[in-house]
Protein backbone atom coordinates (compact mmCIF):
# COMPACT_ATOMS: atom_id res chain seq x y z
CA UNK A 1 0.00 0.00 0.00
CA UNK A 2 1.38 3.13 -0.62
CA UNK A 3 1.86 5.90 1.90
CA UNK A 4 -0.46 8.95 2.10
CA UNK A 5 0.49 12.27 1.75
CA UNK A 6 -1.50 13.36 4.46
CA UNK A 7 -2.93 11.64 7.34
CA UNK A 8 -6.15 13.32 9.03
CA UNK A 9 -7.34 11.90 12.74
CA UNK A 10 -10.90 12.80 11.29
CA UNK A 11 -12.46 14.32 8.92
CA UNK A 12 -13.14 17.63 10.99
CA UNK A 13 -9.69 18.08 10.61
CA UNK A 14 -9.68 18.19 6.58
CA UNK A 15 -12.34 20.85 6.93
CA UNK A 16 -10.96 23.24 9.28
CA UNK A 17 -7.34 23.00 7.59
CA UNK A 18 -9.64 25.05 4.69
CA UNK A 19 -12.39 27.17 6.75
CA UNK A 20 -10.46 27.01 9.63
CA UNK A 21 -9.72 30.36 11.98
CA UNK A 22 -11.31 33.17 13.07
CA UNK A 23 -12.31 35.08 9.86
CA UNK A 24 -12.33 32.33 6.83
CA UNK A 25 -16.36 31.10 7.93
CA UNK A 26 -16.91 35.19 8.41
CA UNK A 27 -15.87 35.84 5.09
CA UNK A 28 -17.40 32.51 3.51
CA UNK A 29 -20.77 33.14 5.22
CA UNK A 30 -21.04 36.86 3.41
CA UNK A 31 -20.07 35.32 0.49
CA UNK A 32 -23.10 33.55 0.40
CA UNK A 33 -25.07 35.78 -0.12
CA UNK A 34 -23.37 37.30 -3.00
CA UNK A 35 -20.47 38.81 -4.61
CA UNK A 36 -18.24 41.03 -2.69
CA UNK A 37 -15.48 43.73 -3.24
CA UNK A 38 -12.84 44.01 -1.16
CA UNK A 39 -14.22 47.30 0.54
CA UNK A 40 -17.49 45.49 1.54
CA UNK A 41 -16.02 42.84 3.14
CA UNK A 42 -14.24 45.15 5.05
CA UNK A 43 -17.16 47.03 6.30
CA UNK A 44 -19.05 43.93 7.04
CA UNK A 45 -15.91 42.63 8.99
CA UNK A 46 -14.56 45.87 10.82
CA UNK A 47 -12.45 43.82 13.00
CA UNK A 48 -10.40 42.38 10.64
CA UNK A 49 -7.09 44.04 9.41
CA UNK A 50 -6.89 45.11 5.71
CA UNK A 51 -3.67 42.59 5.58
CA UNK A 52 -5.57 39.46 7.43
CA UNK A 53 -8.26 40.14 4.61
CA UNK A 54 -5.99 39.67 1.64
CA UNK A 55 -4.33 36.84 3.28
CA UNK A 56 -7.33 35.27 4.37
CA UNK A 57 -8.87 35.88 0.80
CA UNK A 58 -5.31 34.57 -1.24
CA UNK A 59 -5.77 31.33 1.37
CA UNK A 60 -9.49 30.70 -0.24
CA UNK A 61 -8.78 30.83 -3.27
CA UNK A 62 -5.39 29.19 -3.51
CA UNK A 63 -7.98 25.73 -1.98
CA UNK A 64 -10.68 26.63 -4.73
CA UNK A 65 -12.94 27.90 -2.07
CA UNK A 66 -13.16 31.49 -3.99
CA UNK A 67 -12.86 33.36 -7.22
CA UNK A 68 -11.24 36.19 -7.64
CA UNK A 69 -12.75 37.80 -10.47
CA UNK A 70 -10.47 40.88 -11.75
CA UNK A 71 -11.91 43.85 -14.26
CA UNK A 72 -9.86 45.29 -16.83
CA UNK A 73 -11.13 49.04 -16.26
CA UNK A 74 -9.87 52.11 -14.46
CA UNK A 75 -9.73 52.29 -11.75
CA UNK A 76 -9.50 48.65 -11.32
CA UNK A 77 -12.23 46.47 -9.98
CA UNK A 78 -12.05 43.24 -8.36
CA UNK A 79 -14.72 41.01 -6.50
CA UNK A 80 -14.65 37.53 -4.89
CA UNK A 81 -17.61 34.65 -4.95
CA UNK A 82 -17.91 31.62 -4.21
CA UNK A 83 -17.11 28.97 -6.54
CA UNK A 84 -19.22 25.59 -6.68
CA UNK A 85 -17.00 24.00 -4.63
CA UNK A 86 -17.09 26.91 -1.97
CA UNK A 87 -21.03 26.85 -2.23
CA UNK A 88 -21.35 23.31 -1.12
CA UNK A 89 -20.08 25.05 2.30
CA UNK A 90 -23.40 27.06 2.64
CA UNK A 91 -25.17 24.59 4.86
CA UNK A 92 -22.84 24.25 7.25
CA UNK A 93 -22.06 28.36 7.66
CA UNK A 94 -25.67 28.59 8.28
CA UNK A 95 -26.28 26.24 10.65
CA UNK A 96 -23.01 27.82 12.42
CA UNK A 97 -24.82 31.12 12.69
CA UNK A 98 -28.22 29.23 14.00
CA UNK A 99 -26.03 27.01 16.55
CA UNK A 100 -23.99 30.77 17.47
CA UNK A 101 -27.87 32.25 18.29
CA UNK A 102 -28.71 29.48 20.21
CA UNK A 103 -25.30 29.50 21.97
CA UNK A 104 -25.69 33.33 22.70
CA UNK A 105 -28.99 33.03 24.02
CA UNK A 106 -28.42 30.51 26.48
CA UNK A 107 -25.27 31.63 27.54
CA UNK A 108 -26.04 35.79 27.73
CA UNK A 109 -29.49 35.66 27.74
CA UNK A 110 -31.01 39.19 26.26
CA UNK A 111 -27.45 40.68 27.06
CA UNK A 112 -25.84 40.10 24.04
CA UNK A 113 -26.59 41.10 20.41
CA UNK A 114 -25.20 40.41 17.01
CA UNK A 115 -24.31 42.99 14.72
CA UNK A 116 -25.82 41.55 11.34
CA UNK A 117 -27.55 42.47 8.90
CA UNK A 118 -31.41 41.57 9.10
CA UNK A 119 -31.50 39.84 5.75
CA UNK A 120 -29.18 37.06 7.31
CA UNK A 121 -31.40 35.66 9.81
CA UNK A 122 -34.34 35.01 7.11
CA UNK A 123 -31.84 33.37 5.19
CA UNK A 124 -30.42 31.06 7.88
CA UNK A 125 -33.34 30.82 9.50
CA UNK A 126 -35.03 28.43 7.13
């Protein structure tokens, strides 16, 4: 038999060496509901450094996750999306933002909020 290249205790592990981190599900879960430019991400994410951002974003789509779709026009325009490999990730960012209101409720009660936009929870909510 020959000998992997990688070994993986489980499975989990395979999919957090991709979405992994603090701000790769942040940035996958706006994706999904559309296009981005690099500006909007960044106003959706204030916390995250303009150099994280590019990293994170180069990381994506080096593993296929994203497109980076470049505009030949001045001044130039670039946007990401997700490809149809990174869309078969929806389910499971949604369900992490329905487990993270269930996990906020119980644990802070009414004394905690989340700073989304309203169109997300229909969305997730189904």
């Amino acid at each position: 038999m020959k000998n992997p290249d990688k070994i993986y205790n489980t499975a989990v592990e395979a999919t957090l060496e991709v979405i992994g981190g603090k701000w790769k599900p942040v940035i996958l879960f706006h994706l999904t509901f559309g296009k981005k430019r690099n500006n909007e991400l960044k106003i959706l994410i204030p916390a995250i450094t303009q150099k994280m951002l590019t990293q994170q974003l180069r990381e994506l789509e080096e593993d296929g996750v994203i497109l980076r779709i470049s505009y030949n026009q001045v001044p130039p325009r670039v946007e990401y999306e997700l490809t149809e490999y990174g869309w078969s990730l929806k389910e499971i960012l949604h369900l992490m933002c329905r487990w993270g209101d269930s996990h906020i409720e119980r644990k802070y009660g009414g004394k905690a909020t989340v700073l989304a936009n309203p169109q997300f929870k229909e969305v997730y909510d189904r």
